[in-house]
PDB file of N, CA and C in Angstrom:
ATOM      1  N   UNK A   1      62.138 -16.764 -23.254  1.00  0.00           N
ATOM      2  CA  UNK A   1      62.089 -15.342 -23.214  1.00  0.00           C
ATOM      3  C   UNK A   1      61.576 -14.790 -24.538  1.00  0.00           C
ATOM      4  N   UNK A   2      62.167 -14.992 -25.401  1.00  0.00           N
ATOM      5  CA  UNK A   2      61.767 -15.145 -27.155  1.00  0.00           C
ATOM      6  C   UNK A   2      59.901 -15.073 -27.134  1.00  0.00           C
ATOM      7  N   UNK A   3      59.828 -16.206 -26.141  1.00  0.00           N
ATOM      8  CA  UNK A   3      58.406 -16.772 -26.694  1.00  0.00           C
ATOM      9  C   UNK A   3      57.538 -15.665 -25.973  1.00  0.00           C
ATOM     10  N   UNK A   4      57.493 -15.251 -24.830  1.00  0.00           N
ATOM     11  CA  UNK A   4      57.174 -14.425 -24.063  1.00  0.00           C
ATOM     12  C   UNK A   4      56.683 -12.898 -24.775  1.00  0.00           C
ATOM     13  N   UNK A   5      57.811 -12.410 -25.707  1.00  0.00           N
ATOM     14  CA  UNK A   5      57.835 -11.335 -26.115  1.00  0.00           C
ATOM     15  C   UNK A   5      57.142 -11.553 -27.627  1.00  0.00           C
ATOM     16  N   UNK A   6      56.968 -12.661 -28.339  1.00  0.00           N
ATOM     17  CA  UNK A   6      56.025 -12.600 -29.185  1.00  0.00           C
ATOM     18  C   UNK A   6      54.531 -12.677 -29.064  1.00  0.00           C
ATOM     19  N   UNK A   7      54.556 -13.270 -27.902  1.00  0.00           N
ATOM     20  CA  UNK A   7      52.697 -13.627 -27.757  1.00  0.00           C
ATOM     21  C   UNK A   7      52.281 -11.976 -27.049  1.00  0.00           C
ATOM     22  N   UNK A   8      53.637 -11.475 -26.407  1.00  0.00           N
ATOM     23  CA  UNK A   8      52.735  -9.966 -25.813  1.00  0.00           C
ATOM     24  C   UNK A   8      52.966  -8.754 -27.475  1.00  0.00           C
ATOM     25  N   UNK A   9      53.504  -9.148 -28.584  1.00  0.00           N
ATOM     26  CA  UNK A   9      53.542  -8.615 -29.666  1.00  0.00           C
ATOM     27  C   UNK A   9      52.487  -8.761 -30.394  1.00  0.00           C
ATOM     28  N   UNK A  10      52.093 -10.237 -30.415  1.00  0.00           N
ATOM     29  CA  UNK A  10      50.926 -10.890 -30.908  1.00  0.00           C
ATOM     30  C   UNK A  10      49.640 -10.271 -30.735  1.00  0.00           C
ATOM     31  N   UNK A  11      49.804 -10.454 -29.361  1.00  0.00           N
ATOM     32  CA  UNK A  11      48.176  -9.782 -28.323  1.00  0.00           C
ATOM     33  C   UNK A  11      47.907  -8.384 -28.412  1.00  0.00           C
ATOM     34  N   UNK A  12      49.684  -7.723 -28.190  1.00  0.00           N
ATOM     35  CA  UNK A  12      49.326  -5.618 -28.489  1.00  0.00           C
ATOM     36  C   UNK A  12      48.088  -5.187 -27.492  1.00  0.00           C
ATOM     37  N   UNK A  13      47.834  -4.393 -27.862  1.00  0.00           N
ATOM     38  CA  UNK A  13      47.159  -3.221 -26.828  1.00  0.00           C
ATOM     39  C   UNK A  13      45.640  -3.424 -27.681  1.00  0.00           C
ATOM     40  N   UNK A  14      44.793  -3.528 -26.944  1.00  0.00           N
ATOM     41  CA  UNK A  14      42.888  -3.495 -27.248  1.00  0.00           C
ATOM     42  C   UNK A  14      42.784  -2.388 -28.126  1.00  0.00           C
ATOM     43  N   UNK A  15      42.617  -2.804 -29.525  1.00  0.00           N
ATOM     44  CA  UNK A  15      42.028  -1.784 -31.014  1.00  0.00           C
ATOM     45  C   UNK A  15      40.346  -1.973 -30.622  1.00  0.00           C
ATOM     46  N   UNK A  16      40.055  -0.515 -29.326  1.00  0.00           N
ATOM     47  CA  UNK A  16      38.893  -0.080 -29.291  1.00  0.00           C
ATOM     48  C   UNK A  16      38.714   1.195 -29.446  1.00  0.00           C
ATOM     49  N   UNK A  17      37.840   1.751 -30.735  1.00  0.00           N
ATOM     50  CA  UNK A  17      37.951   3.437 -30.621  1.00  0.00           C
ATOM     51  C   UNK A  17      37.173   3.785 -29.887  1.00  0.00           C
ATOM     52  N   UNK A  18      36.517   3.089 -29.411  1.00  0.00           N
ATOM     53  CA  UNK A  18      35.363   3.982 -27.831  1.00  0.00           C
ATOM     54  C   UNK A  18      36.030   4.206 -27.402  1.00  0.00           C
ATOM     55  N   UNK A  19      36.162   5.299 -26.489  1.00  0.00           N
ATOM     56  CA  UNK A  19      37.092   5.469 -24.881  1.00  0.00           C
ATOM     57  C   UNK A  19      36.030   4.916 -24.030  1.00  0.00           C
ATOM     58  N   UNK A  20      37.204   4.688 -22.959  1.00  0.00           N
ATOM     59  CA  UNK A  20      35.853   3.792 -22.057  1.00  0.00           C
ATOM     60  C   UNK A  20      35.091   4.796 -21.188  1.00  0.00           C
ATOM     61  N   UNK A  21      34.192   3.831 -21.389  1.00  0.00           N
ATOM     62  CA  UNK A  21      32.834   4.708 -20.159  1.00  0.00           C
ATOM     63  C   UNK A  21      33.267   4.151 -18.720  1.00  0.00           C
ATOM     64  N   UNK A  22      32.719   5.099 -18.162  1.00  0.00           N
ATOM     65  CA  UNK A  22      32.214   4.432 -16.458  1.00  0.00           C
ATOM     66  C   UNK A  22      31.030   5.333 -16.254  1.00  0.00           C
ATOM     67  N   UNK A  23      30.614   4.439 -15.297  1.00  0.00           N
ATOM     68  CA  UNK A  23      29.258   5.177 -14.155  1.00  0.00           C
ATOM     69  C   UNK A  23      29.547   5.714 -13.434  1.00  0.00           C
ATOM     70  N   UNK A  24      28.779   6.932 -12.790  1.00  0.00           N
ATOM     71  CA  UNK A  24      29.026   7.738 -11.402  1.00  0.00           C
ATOM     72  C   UNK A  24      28.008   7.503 -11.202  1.00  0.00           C
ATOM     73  N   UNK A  25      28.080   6.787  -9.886  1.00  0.00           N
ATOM     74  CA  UNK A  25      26.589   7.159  -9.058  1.00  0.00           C
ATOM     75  C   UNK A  25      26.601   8.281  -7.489  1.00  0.00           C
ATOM     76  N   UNK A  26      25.560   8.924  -7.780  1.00  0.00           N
ATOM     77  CA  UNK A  26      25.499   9.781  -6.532  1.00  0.00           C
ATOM     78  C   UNK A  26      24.465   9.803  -5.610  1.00  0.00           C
ATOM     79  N   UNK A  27      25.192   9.220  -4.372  1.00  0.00           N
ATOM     80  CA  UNK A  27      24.379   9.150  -3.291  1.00  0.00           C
ATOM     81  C   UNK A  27      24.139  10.086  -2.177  1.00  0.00           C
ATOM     82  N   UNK A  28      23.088  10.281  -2.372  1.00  0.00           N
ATOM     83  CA  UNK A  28      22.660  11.729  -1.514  1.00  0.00           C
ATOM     84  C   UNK A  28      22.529  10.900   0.114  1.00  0.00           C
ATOM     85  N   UNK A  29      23.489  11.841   1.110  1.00  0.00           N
ATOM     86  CA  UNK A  29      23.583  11.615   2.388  1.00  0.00           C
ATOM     87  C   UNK A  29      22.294  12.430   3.156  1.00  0.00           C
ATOM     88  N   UNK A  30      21.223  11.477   2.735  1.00  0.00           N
ATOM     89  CA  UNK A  30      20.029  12.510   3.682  1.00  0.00           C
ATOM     90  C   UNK A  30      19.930  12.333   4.813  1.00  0.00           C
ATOM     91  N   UNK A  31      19.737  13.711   5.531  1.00  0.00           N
ATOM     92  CA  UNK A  31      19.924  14.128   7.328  1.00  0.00           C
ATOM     93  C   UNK A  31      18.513  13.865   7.398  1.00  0.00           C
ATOM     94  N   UNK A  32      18.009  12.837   8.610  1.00  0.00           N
ATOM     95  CA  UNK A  32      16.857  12.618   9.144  1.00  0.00           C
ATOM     96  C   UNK A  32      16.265  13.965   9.645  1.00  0.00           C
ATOM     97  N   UNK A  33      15.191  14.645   8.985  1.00  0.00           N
ATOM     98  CA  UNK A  33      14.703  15.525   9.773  1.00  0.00           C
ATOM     99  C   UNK A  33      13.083  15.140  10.486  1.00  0.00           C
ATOM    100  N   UNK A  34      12.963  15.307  11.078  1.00  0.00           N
ATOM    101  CA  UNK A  34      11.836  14.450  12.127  1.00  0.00           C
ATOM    102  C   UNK A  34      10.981  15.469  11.870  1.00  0.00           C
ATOM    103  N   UNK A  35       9.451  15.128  11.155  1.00  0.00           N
ATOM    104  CA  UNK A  35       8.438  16.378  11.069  1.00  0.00           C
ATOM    105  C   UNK A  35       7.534  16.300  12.277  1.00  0.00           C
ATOM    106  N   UNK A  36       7.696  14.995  13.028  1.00  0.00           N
ATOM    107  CA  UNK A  36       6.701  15.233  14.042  1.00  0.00           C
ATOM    108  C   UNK A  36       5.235  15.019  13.734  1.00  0.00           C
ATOM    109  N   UNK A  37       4.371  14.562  12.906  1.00  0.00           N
ATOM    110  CA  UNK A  37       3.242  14.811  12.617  1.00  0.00           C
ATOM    111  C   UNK A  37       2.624  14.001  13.490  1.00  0.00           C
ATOM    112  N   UNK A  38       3.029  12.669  14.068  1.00  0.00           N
ATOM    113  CA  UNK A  38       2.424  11.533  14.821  1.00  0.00           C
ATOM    114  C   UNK A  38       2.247  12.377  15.602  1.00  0.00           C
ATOM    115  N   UNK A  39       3.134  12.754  16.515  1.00  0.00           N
ATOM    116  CA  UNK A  39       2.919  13.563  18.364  1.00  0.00           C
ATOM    117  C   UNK A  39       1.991  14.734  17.553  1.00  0.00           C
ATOM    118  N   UNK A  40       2.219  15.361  16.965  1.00  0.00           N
ATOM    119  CA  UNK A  40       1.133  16.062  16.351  1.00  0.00           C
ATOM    120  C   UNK A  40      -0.047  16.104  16.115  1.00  0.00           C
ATOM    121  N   UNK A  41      -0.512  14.959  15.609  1.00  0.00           N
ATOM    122  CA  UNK A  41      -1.686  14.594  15.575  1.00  0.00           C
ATOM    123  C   UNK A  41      -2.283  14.316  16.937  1.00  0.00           C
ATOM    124  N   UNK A  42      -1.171  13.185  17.409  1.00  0.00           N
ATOM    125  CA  UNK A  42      -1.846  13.263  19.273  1.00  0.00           C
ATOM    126  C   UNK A  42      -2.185  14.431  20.077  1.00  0.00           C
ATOM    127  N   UNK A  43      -1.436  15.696  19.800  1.00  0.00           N
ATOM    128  CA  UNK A  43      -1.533  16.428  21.087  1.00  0.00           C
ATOM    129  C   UNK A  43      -2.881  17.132  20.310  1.00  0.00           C
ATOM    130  N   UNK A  44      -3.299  17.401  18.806  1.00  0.00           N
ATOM    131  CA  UNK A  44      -4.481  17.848  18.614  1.00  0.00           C
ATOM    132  C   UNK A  44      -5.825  16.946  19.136  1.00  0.00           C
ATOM    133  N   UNK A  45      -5.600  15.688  19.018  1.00  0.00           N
ATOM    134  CA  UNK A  45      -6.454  14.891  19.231  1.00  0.00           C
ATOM    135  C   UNK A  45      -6.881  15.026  20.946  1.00  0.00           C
ATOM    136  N   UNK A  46      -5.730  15.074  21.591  1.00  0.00           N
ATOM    137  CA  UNK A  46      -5.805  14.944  22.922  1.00  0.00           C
ATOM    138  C   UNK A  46      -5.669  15.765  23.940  1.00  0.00           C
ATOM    139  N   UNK A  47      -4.526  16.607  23.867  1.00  0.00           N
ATOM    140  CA  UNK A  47      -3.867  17.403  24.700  1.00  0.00           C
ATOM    141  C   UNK A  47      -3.712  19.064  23.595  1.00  0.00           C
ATOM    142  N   UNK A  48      -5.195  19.696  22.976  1.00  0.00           N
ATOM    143  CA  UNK A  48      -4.976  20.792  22.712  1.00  0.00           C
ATOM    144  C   UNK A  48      -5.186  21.695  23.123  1.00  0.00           C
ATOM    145  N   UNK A  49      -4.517  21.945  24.467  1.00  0.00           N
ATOM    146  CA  UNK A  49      -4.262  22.897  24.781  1.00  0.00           C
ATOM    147  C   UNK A  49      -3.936  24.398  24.423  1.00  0.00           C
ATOM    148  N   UNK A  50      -4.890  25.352  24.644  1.00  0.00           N
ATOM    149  CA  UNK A  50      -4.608  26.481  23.831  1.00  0.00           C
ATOM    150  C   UNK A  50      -4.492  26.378  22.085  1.00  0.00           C
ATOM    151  N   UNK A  51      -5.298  25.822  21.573  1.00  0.00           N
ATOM    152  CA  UNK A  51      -4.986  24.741  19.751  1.00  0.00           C
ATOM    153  C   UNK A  51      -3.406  24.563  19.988  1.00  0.00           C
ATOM    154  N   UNK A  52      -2.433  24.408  21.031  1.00  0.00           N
ATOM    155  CA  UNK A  52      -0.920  24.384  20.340  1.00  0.00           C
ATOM    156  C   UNK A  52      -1.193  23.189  19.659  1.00  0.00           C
ATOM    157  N   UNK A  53      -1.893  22.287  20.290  1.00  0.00           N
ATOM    158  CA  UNK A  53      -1.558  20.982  19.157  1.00  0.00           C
ATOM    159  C   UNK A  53      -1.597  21.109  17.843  1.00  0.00           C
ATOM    160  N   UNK A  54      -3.270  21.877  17.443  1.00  0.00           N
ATOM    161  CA  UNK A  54      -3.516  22.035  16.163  1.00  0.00           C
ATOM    162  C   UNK A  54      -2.669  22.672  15.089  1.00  0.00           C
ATOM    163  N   UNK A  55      -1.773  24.207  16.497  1.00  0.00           N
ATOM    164  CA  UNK A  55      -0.491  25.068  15.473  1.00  0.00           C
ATOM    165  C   UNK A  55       0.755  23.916  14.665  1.00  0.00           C
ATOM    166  N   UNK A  56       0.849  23.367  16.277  1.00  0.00           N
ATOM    167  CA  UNK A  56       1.865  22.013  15.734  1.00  0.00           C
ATOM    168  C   UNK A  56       2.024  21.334  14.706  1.00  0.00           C
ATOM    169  N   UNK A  57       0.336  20.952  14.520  1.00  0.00           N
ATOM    170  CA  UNK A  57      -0.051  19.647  13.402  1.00  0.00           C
ATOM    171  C   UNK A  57       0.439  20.218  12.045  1.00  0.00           C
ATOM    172  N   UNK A  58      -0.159  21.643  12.170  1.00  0.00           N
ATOM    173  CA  UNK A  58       0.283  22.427  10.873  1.00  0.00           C
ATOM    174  C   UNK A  58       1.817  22.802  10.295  1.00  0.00           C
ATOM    175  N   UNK A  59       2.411  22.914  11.460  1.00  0.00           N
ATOM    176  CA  UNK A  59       3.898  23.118  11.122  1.00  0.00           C
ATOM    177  C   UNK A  59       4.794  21.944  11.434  1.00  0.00           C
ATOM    178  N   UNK A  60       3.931  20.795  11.233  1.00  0.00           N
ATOM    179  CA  UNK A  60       4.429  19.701  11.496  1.00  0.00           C
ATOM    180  C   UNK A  60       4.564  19.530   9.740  1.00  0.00           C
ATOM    181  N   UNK A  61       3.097  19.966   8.870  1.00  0.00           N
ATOM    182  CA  UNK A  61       2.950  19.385   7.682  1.00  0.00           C
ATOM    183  C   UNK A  61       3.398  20.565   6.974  1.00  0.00           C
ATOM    184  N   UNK A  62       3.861  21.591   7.509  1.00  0.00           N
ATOM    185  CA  UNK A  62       4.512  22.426   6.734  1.00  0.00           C
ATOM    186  C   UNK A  62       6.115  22.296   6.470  1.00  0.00           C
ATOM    187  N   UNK A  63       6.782  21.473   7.377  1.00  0.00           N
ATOM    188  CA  UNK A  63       7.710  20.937   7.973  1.00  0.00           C
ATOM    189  C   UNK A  63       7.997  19.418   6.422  1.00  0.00           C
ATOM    190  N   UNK A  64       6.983  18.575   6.652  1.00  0.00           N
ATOM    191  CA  UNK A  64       6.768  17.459   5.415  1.00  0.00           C
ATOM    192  C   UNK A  64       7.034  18.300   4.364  1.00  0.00           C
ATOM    193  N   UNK A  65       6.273  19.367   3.789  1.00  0.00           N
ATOM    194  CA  UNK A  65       6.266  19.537   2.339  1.00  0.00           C
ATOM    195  C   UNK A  65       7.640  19.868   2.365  1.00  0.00           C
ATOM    196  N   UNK A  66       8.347  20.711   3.220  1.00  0.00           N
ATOM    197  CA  UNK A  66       9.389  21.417   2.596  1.00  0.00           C
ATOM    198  C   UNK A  66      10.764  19.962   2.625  1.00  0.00           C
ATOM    199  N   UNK A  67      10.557  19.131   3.456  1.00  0.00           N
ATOM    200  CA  UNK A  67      11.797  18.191   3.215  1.00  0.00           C
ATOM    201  C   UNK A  67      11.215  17.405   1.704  1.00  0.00           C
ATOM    202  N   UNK A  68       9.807  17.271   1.037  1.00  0.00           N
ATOM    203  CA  UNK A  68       9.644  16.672   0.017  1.00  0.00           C
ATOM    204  C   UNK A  68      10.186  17.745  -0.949  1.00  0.00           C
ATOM    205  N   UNK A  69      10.188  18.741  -0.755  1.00  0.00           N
ATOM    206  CA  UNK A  69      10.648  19.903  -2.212  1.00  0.00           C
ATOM    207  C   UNK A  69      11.945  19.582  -2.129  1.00  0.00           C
ATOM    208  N   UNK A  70      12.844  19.441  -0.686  1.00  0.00           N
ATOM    209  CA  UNK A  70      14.144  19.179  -1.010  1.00  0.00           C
ATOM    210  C   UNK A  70      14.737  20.165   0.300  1.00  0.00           C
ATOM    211  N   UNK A  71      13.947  21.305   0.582  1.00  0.00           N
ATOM    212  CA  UNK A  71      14.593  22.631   1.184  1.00  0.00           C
ATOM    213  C   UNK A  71      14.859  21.752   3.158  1.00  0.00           C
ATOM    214  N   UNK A  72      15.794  21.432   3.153  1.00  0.00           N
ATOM    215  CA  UNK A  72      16.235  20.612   4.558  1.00  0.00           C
ATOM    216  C   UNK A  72      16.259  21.629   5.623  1.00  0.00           C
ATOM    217  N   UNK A  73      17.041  22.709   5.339  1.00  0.00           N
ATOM    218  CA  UNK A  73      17.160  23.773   6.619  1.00  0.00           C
ATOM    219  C   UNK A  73      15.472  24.776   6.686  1.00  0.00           C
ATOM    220  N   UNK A  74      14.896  24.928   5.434  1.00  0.00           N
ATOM    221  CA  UNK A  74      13.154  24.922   5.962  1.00  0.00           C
ATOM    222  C   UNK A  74      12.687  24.228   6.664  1.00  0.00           C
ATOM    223  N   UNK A  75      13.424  22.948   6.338  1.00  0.00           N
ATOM    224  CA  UNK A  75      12.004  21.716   7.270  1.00  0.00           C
ATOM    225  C   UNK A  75      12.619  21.500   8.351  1.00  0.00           C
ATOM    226  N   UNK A  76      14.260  21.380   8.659  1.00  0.00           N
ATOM    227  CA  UNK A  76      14.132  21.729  10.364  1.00  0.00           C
ATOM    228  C   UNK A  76      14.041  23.072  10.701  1.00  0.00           C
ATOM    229  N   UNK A  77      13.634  24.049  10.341  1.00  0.00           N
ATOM    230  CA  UNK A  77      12.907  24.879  11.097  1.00  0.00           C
ATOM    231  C   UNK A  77      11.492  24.665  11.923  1.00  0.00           C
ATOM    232  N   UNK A  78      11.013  24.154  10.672  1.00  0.00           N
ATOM    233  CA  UNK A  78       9.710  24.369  11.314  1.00  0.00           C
ATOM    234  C   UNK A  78       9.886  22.859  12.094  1.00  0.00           C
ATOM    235  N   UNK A  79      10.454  21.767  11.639  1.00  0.00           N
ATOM    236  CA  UNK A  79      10.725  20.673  12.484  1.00  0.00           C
ATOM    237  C   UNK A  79      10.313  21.284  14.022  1.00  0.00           C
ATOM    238  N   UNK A  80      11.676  22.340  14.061  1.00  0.00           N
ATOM    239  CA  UNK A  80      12.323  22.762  15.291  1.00  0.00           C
ATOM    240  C   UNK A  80      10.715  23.559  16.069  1.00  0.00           C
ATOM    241  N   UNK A  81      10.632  24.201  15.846  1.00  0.00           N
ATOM    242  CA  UNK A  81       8.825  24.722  15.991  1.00  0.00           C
ATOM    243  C   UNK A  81       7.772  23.899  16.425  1.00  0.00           C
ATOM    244  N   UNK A  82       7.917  23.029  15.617  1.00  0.00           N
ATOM    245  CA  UNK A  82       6.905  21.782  16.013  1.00  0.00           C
ATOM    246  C   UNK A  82       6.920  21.299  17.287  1.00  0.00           C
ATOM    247  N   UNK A  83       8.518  21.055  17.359  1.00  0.00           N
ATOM    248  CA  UNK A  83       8.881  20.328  18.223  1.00  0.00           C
ATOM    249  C   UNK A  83       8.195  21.093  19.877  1.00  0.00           C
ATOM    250  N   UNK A  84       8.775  22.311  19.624  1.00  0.00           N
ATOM    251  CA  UNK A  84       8.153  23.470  20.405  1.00  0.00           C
ATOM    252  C   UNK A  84       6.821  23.062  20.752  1.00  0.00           C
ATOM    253  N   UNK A  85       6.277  23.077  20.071  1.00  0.00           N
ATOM    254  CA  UNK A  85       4.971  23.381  20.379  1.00  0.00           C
ATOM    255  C   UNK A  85       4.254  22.450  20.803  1.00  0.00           C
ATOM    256  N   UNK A  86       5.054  21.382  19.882  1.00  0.00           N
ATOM    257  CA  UNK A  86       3.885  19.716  20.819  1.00  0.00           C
ATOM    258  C   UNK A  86       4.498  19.927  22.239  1.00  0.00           C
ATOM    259  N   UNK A  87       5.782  20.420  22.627  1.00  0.00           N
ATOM    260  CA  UNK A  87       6.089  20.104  24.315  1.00  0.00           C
ATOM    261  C   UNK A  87       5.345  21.001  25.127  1.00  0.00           C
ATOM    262  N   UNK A  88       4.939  22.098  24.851  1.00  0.00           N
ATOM    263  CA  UNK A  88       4.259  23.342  25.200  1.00  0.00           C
ATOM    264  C   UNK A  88       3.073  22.332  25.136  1.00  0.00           C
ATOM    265  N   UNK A  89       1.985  22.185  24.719  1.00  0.00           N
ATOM    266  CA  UNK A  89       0.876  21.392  24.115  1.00  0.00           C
ATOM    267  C   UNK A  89       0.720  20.388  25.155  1.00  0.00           C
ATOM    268  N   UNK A  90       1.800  19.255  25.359  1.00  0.00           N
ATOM    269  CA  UNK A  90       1.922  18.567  25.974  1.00  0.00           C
ATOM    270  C   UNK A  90       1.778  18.719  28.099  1.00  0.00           C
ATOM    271  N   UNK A  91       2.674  19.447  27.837  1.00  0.00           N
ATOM    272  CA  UNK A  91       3.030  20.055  29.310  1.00  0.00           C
ATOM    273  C   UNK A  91       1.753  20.697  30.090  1.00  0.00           C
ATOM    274  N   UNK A  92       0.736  21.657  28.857  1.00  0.00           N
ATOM    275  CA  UNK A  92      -0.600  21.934  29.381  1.00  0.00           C
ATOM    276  C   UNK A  92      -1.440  21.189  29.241  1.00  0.00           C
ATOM    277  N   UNK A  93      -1.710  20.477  28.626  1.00  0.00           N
ATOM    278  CA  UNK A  93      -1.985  19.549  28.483  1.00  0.00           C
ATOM    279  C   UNK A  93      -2.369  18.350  29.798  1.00  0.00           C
ATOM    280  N   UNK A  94      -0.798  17.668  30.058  1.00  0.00           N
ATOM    281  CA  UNK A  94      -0.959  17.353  31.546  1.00  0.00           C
ATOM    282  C   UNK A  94      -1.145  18.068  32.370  1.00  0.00           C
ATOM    283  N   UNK A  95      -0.632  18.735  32.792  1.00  0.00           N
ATOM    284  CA  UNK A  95      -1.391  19.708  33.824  1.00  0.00           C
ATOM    285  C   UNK A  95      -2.699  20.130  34.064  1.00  0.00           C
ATOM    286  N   UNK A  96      -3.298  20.216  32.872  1.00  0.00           N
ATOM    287  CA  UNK A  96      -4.844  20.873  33.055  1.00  0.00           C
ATOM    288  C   UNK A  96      -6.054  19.030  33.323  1.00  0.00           C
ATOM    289  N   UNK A  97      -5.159  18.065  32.691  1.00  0.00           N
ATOM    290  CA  UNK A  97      -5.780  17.039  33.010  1.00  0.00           C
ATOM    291  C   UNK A  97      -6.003  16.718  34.964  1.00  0.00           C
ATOM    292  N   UNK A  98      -4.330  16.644  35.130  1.00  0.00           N
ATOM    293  CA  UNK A  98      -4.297  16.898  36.300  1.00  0.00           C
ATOM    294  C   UNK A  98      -4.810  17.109  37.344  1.00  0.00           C
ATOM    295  N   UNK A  99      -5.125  18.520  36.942  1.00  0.00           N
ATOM    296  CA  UNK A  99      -6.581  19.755  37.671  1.00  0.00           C
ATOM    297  C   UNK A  99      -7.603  19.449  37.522  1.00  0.00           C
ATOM    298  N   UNK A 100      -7.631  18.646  36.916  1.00  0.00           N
ATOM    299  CA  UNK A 100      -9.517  17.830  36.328  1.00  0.00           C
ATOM    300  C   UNK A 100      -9.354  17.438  37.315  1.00  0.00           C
ATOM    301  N   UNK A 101      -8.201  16.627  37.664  1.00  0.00           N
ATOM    302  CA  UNK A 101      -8.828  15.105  38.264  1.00  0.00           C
ATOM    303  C   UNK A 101      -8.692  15.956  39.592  1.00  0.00           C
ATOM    304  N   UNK A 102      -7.616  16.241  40.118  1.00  0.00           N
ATOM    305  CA  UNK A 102      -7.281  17.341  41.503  1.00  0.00           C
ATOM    306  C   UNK A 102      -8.382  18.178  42.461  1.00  0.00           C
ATOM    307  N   UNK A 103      -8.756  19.090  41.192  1.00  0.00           N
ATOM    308  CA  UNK A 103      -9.996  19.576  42.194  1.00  0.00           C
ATOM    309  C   UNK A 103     -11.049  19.573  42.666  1.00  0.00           C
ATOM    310  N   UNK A 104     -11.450  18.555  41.642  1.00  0.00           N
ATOM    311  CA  UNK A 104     -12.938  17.796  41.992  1.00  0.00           C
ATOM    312  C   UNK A 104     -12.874  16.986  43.396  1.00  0.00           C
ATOM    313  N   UNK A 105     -11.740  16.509  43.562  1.00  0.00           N
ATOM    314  CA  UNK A 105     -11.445  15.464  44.628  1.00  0.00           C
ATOM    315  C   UNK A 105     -11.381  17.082  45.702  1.00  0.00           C
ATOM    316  N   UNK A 106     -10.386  17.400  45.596  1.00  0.00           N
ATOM    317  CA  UNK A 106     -10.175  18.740  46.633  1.00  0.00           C
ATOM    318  C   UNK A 106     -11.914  18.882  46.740  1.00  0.00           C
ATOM    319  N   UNK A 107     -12.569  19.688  46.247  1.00  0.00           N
ATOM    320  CA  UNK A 107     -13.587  19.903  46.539  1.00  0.00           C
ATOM    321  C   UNK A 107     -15.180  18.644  47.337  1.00  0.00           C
ATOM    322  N   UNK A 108     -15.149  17.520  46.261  1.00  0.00           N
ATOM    323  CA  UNK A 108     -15.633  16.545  47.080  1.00  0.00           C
ATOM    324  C   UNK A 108     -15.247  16.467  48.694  1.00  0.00           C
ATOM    325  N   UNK A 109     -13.892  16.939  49.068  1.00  0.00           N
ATOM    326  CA  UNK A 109     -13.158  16.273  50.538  1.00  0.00           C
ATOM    327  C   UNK A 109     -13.657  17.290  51.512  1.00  0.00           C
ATOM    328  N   UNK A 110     -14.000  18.508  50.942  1.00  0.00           N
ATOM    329  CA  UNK A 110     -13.796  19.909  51.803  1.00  0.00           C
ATOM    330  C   UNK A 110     -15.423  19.757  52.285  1.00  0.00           C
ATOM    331  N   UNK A 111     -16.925  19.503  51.349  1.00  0.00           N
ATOM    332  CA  UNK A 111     -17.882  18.924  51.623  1.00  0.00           C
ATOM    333  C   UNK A 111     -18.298  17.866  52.676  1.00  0.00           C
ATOM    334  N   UNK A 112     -17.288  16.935  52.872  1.00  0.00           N
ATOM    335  CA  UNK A 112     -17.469  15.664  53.516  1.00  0.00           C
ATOM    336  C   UNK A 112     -17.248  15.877  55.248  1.00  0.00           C
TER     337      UNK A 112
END
């Protein structure tokens, strides 16, 4: 017991005048915001209907800059917009293809 209480007398408490440091690290929980630019680019390329594609493409990349500045509830806005607009885009899109193919045939049949 003796011996016990000299070696923790011996040893004492760490003679460091630093106080101790630590690290904080901070991890930013980033919310996926989807800019859409791929379907974007498609529906300009393909399905631009009324330019929505082309409005899209734009507020697709207006959508990018603002999640690169940082501003998240800007970029799902226009996210949200985008999104709009490629389905709008889309929807006429098929449809007017559709009618391509539809009435030519209608009409070829009515001839025959």
């Amino acid at each position: 017991m003796l011996k016990e209480e000299h070696e923790v007398a011996a040893l004492g408490a760490p003679h460091n005048p630093a106080p101790p440091t630590s690290t904080v690290i901070h991890i930013r929980s980033e919310t996926s915001v989807p800019d859409h630019v791929v379907w974007s680019l498609f529906n300009t390329l393909f399905m631009n209907s009324c330019c929505l594609g082309f409005i899209a493409f734009a507020y697709s990349v207006k959508s990018r800059d603002r999640k690169m500045v940082g501003d998240l509830t800007g970029a799902q806005a226009y996210a949200s917009t985008t999104k709009c607009l490629n389905i709008w885009a889309l929807i006429l899109g098929i449809l007017t293809t559709i009618l391509l193919i539809i009435i030519p045939i209608l009409i070829l049949q009515a001839y025959q």
